[in-house]
Protein backbone atom coordinates (compact mmCIF):
# COMPACT_ATOMS: atom_id res chain seq x y z
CA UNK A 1 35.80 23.74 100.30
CA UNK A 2 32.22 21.93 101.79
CA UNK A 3 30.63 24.01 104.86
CA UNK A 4 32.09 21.39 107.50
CA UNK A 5 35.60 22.16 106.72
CA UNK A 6 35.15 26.05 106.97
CA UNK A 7 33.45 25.32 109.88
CA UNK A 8 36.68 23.24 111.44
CA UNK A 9 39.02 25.88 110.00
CA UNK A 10 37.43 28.91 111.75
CA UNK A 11 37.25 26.71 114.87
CA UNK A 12 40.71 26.49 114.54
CA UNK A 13 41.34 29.96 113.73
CA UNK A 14 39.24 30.71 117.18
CA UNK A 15 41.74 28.76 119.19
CA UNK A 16 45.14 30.15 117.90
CA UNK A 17 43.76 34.07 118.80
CA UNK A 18 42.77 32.95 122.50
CA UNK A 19 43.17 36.34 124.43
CA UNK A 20 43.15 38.56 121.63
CA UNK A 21 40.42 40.82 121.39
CA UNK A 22 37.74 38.71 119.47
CA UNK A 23 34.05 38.60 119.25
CA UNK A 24 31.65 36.06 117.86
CA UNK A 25 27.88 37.01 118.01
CA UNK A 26 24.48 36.53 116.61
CA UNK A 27 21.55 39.17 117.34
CA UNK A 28 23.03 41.07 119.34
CA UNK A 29 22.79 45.46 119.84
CA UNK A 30 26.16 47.22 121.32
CA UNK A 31 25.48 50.93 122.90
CA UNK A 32 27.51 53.56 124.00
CA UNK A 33 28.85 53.56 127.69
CA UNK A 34 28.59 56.93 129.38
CA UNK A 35 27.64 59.30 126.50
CA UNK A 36 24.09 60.29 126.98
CA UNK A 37 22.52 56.62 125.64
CA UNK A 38 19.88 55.35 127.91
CA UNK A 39 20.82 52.39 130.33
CA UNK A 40 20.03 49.27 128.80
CA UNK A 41 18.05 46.83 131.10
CA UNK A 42 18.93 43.99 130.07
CA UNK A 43 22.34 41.34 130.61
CA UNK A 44 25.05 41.96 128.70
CA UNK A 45 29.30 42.50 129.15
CA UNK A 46 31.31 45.59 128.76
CA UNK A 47 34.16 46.35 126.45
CA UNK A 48 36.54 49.15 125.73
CA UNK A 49 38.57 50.22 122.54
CA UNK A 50 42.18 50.97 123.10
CA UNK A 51 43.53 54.30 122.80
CA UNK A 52 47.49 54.59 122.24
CA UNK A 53 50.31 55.96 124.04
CA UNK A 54 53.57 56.90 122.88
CA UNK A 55 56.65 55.61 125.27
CA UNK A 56 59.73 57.54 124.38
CA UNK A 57 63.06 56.32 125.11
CA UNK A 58 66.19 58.74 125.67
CA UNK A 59 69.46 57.55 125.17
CA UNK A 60 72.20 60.43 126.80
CA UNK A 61 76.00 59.90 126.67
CA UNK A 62 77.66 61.94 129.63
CA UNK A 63 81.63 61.99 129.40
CA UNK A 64 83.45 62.95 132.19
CA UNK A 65 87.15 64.72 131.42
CA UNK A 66 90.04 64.13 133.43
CA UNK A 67 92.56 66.72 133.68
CA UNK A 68 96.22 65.34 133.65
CA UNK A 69 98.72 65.59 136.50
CA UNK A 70 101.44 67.10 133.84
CA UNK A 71 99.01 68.84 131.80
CA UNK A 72 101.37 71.98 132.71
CA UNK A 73 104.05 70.69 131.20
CA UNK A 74 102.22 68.79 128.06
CA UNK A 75 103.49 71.20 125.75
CA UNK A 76 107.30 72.15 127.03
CA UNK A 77 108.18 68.28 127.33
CA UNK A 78 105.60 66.54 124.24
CA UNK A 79 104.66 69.52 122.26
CA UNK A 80 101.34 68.95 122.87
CA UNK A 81 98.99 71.68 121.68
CA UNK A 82 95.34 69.99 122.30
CA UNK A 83 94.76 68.39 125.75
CA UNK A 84 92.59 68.54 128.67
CA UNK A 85 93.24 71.85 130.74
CA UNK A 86 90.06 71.06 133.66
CA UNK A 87 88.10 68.40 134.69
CA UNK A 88 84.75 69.05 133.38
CA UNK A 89 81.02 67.13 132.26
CA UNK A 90 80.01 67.25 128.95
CA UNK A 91 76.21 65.56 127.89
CA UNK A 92 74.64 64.83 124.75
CA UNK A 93 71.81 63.16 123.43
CA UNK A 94 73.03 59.95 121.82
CA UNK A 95 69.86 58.88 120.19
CA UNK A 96 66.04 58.43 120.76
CA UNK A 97 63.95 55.23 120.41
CA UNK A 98 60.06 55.79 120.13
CA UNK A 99 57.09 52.83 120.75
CA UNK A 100 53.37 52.82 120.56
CA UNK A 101 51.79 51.26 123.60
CA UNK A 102 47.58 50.76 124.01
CA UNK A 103 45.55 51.48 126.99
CA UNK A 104 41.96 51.24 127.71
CA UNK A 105 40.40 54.30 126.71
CA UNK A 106 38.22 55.51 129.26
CA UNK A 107 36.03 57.44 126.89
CA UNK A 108 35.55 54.29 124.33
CA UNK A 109 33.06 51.74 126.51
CA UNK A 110 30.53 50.20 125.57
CA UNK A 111 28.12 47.31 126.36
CA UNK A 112 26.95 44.10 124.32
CA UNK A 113 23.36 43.60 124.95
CA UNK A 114 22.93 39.51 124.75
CA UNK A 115 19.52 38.85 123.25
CA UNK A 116 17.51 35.26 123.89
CA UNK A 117 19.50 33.38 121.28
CA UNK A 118 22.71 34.74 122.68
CA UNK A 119 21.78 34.23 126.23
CA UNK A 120 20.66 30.65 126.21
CA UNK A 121 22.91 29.03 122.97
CA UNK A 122 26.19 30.27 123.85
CA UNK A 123 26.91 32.17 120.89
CA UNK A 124 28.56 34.56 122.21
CA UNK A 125 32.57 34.70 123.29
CA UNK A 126 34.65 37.85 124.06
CA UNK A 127 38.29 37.25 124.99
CA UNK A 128 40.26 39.86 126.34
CA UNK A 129 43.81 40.79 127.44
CA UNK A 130 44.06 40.36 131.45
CA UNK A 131 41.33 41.63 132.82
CA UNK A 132 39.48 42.97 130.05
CA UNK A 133 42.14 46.08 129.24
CA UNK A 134 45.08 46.11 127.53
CA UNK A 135 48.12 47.45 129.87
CA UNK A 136 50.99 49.79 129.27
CA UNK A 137 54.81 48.38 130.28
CA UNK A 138 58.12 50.13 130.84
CA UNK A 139 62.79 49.04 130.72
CA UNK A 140 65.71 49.16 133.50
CA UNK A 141 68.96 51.78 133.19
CA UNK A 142 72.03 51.00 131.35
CA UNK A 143 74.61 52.22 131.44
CA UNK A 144 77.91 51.38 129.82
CA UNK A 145 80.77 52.53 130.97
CA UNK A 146 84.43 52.95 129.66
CA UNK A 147 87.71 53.54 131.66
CA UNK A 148 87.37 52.82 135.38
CA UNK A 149 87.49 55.94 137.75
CA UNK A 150 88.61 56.18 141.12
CA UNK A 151 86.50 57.65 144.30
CA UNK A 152 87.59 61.68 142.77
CA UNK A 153 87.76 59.97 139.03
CA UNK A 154 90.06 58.73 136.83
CA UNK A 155 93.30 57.02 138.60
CA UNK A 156 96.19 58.02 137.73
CA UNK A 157 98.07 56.54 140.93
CA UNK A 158 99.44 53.01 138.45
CA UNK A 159 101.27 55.69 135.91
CA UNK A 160 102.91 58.35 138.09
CA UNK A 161 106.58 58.29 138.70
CA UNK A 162 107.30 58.28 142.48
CA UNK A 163 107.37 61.78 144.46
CA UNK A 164 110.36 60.63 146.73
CA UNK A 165 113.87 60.49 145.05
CA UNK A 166 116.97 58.67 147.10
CA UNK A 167 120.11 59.95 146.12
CA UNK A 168 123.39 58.31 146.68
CA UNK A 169 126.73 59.62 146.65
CA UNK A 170 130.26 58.20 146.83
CA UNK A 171 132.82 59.73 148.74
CA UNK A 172 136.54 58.94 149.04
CA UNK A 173 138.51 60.48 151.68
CA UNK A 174 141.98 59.80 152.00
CA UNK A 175 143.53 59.41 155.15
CA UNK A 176 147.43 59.01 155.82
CA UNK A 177 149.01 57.24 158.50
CA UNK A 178 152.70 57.77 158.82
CA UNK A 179 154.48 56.75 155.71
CA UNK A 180 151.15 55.00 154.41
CA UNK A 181 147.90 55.83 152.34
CA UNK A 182 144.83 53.95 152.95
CA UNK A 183 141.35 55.47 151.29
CA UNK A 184 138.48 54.82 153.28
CA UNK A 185 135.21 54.18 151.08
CA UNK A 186 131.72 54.97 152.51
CA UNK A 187 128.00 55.71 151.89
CA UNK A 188 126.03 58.50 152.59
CA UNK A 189 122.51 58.17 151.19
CA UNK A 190 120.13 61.48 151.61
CA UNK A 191 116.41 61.77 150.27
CA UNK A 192 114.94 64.40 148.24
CA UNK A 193 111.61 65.18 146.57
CA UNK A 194 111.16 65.16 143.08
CA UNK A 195 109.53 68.86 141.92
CA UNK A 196 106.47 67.70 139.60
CA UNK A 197 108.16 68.75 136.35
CA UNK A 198 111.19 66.51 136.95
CA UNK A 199 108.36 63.65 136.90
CA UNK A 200 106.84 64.68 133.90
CA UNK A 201 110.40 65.28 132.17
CA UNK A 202 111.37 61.64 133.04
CA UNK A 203 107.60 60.65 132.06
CA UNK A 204 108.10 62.36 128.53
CA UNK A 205 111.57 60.82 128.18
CA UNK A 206 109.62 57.36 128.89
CA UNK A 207 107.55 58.11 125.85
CA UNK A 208 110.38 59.19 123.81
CA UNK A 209 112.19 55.22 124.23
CA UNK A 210 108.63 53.55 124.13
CA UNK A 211 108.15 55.43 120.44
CA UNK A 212 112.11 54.06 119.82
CA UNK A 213 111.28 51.10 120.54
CA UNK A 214 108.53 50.62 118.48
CA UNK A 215 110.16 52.05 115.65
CA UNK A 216 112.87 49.75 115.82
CA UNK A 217 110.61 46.85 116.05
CA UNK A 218 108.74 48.26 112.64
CA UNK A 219 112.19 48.31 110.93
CA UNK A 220 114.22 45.56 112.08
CA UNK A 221 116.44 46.93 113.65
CA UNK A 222 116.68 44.48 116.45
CA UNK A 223 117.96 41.91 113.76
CA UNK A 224 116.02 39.29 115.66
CA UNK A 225 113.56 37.33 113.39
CA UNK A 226 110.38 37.56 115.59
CA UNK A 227 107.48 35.51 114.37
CA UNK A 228 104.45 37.72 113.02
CA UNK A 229 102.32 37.10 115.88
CA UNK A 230 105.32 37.84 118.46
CA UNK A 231 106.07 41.09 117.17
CA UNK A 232 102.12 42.19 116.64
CA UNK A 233 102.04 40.98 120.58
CA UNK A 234 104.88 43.73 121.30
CA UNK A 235 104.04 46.00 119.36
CA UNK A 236 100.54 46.58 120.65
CA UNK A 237 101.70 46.13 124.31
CA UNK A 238 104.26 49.46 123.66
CA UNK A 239 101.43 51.84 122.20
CA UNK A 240 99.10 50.73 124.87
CA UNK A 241 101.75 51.58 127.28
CA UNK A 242 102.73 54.66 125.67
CA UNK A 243 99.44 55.63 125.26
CA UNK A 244 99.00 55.41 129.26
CA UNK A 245 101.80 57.93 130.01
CA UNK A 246 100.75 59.97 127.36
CA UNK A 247 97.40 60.15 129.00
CA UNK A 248 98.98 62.07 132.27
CA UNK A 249 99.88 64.77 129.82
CA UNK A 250 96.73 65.20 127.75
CA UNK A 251 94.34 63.69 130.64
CA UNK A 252 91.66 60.98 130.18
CA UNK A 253 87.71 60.33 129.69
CA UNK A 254 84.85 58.31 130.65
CA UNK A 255 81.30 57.69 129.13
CA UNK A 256 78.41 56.22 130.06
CA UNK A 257 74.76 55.83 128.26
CA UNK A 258 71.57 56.45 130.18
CA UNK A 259 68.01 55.63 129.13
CA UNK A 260 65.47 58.21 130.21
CA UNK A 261 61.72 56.88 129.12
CA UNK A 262 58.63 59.15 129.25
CA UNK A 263 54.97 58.70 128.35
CA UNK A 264 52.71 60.85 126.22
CA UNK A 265 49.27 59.94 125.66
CA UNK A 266 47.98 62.17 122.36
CA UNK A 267 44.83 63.73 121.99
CA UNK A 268 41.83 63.17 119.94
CA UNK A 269 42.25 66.45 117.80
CA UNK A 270 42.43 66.13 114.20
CA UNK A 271 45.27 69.00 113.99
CA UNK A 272 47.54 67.26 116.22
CA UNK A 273 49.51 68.07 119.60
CA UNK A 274 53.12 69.32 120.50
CA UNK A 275 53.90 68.49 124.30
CA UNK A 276 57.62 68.98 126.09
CA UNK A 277 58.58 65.78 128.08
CA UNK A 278 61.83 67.58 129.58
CA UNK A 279 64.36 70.01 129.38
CA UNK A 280 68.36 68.80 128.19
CA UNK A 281 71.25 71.05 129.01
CA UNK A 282 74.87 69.91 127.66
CA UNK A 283 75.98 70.18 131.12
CA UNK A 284 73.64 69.03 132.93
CA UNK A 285 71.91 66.65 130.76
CA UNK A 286 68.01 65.67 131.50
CA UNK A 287 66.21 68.81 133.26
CA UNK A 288 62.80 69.69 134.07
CA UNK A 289 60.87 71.05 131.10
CA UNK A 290 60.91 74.29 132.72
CA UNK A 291 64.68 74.25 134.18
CA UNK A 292 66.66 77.44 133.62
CA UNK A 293 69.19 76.97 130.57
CA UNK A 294 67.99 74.25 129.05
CA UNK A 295 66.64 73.76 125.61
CA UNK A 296 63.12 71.88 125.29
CA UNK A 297 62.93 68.03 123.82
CA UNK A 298 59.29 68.17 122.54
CA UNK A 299 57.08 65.29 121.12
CA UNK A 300 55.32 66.51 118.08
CA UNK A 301 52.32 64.29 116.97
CA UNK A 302 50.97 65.24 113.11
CA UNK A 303 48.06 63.52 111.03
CA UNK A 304 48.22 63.10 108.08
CA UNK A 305 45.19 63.37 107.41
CA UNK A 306 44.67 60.25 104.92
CA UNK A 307 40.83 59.18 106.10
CA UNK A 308 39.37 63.04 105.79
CA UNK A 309 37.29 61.24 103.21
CA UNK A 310 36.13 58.16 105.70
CA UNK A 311 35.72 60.61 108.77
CA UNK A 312 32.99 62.32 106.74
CA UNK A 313 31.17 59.73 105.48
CA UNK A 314 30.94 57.80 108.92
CA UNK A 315 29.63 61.41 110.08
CA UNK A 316 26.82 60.68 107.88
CA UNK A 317 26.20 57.76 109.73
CA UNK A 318 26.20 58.61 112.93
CA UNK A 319 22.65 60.02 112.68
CA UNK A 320 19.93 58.63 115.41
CA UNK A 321 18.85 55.25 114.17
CA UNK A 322 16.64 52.90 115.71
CA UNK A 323 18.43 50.03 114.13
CA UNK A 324 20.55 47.65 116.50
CA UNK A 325 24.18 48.31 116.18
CA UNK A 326 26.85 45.89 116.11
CA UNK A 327 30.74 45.78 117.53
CA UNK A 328 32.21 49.65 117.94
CA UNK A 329 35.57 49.43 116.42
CA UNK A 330 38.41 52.05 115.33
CA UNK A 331 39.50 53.55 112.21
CA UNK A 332 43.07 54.52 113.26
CA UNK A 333 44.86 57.89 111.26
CA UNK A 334 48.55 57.61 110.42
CA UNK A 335 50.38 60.49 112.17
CA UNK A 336 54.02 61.83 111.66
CA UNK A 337 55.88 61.35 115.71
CA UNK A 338 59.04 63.12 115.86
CA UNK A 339 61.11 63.61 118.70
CA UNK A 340 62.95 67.30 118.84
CA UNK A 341 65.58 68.93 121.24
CA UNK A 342 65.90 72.22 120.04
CA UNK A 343 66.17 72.37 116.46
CA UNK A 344 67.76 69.37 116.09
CA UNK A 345 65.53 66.05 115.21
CA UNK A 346 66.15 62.91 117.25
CA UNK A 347 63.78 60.26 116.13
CA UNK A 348 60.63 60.42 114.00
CA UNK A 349 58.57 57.91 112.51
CA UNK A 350 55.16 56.91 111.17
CA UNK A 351 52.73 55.28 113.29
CA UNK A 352 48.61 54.48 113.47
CA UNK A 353 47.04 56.86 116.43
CA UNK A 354 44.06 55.27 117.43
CA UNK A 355 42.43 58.47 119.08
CA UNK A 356 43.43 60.48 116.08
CA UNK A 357 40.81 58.60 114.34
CA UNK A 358 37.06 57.74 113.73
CA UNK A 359 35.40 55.01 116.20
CA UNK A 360 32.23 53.59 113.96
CA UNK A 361 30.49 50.02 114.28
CA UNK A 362 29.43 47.22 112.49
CA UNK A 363 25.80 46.22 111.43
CA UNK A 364 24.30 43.98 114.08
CA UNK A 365 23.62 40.68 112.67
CA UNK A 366 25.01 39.92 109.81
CA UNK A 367 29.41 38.72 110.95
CA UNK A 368 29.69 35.64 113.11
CA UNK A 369 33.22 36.30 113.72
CA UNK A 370 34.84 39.94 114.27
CA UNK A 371 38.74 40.14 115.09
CA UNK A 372 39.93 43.40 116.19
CA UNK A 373 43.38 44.53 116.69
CA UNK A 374 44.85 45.23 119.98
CA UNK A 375 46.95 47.80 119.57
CA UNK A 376 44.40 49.83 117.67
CA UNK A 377 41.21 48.69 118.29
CA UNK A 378 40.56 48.45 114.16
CA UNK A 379 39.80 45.63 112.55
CA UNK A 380 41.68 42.37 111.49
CA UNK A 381 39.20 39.47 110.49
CA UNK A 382 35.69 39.44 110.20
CA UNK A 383 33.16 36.65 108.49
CA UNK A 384 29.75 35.82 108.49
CA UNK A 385 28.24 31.93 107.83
């Protein structure tokens, strides 16, 4: 490959990365912003390296239970032994989704000195997210929901039998008239309320045909040749409706998800950081970290301590040097992120900390082209002519 087509392909290459973090330079020197280093007199552009922050995403199932208006009688009429005696809230921490953001660091600027060459030719581009930083973002609140409730919660008003019974009787009087015999027929109709165990007896009796029913539909006993589909049809409309009155006996339920999301930016320190973003109590779900009863959800960040090696040789050079220095990037350290409530782990993964790591620099000079990564601030491309 001659010099004028790696010159076209890295032309190329400059256009596809527009707004990424890039840098193309000849002589120029980069110094520190802010950390003792004399202010440079002369024109130049600032930068900053990206630190990362950790956006944690809580996913909480609360299910509501719904006592049943013949729970009294679930076990005299059905023989039920396991159903819902009170209405009651119960929460619990579905799952936990964890994602590494990047922010400017405000302790990582610094400022490219542009020299005569730099100044005057054009040599030198910087492309940047925005406005020169790279932003954190945040999602909405979601919630599914099952079984639709009523203004006090779940309605049972479709399944119950009617309170108000009217009962009619038949009377025959006979009356005589001289020799003859005539019977006089009339109707007296009088209303009386149903006590709520004769509803729940005529509920359970409902149940009782519906299972009939069914059964005889398994077997055959009807003796009518239903086609496959037909008789799948019927069959699922009876448990669905049996199911329904057996729900005023043994009560009801209805979930929904919700999506808490918190932010943790780590530390620098090499040994780590343990932070609580909240507090979680089974009936009350989220809390405050410091709410009475409830057990903490900690973030726990851990290095692993895989450039101990690098972090001490870029400590040997560090020392003062008159010699121009070129872009300030980051070596990022892989760190262990695991989400806890209580004892009991909810998420945890592997991820690149940028702050965990080393920031160093390049030699001033010598790379025409330096690519850094966003997210990290460490590097992704360089090349010199």
């Amino acid at each position: 490959m001659n010099t004028a087509l790696i010159s076209r392909f890295f032309l190329k290459l400059t256009l596809a990365l527009a707004f990424l973090p890039m840098f193309a330079f000849s002589q120029t020197n980069v110094v520190p912003v802010g950390k003792g280093a004399p202010v440079s007199t002369k024109n130049g552009l600032i930068y900053a390296l990206p630190r990362n922050v950790i956006k944690v995403e809580l996913y909480v199932r609360k299910t509501d239970f719904f006592r049943g208006p013949y729970a009294d009688f679930a076990t005299k009429h059905l023989g039920l032994t396991s159903f819902i005696n009170k209405n009651s809230t119960e929460y619990t921490i579905e799952g936990a989704r964890l994602e590494l953001l990047s922010e400017t660091d405000p302790e990582q600027y610094y400022f490219i000195e542009m020299d005569g060459k730099s100044k005057h030719g054009g040599s030198l581009r910087f492309a940047l997210n925005g406005n020169g930083i790279i932003n954190a973002y945040s999602d909405q609140a979601k919630t599914s929901g099952k079984i639709q409730a009523g203004a006090d919660g779940y309605s049972f008003a479709d399944l119950l039998q009617p309170t108000v019974l009217e009962k009619v009787d038949t009377i025959i009087r006979k009356i005589s008239v001289d020799t003859s015999t005539f019977k006089e027929v009339f109707v007296r109709r009088s209303v009386s309320e149903r006590t709520i165990e004769q509803q729940a007896k005529e509920t359970a009796d409902q149940i009782r045909k519906l299972n009939d029913n069914k059964f005889s539909l398994i077997t055959g006993y009807s003796e009518v040749n239903y086609s496959k589909e037909a008789l799948e049809y019927m069959i699922s409309q009876i448990e669905e409706t049996r199911l329904d009155y057996l729900a005023l006996f043994k009560g009801a339920s209805r979930t929904s998800v919700s999506r808490h999301v918190f932010y943790v930016t780590p530390g620098n320190s090499p040994d780590g950081m343990l932070e609580t973003i909240c507090g979680f109590s089974s009936a009350q779900g989220i809390t405050h970290r410091n709410a009475p009863g409830a057990e903490a959800v900690n973030l726990m960040v851990e290095p692993l301590q895989q450039i101990n090696t690098v972090r001490d040789f870029v400590k040997q050079k560090e020392k003062p040097s008159r010699e121009k220095r070129g872009i300030y990037y980051r070596i990022p350290e892989k760190a262990k992120i695991t989400v806890k409530s209580g004892s009991r782990t909810v998420a945890e993964e592997d991820a690149l900390i940028s702050q965990m790591g080393i920031v160093t620099y390049l030699p001033a000079g010598i790379f025409s082209l330096v690519k850094l990564n966003p997210l990290t601030g460490g590097l992704e491309l360089i090349s010199s002519e």
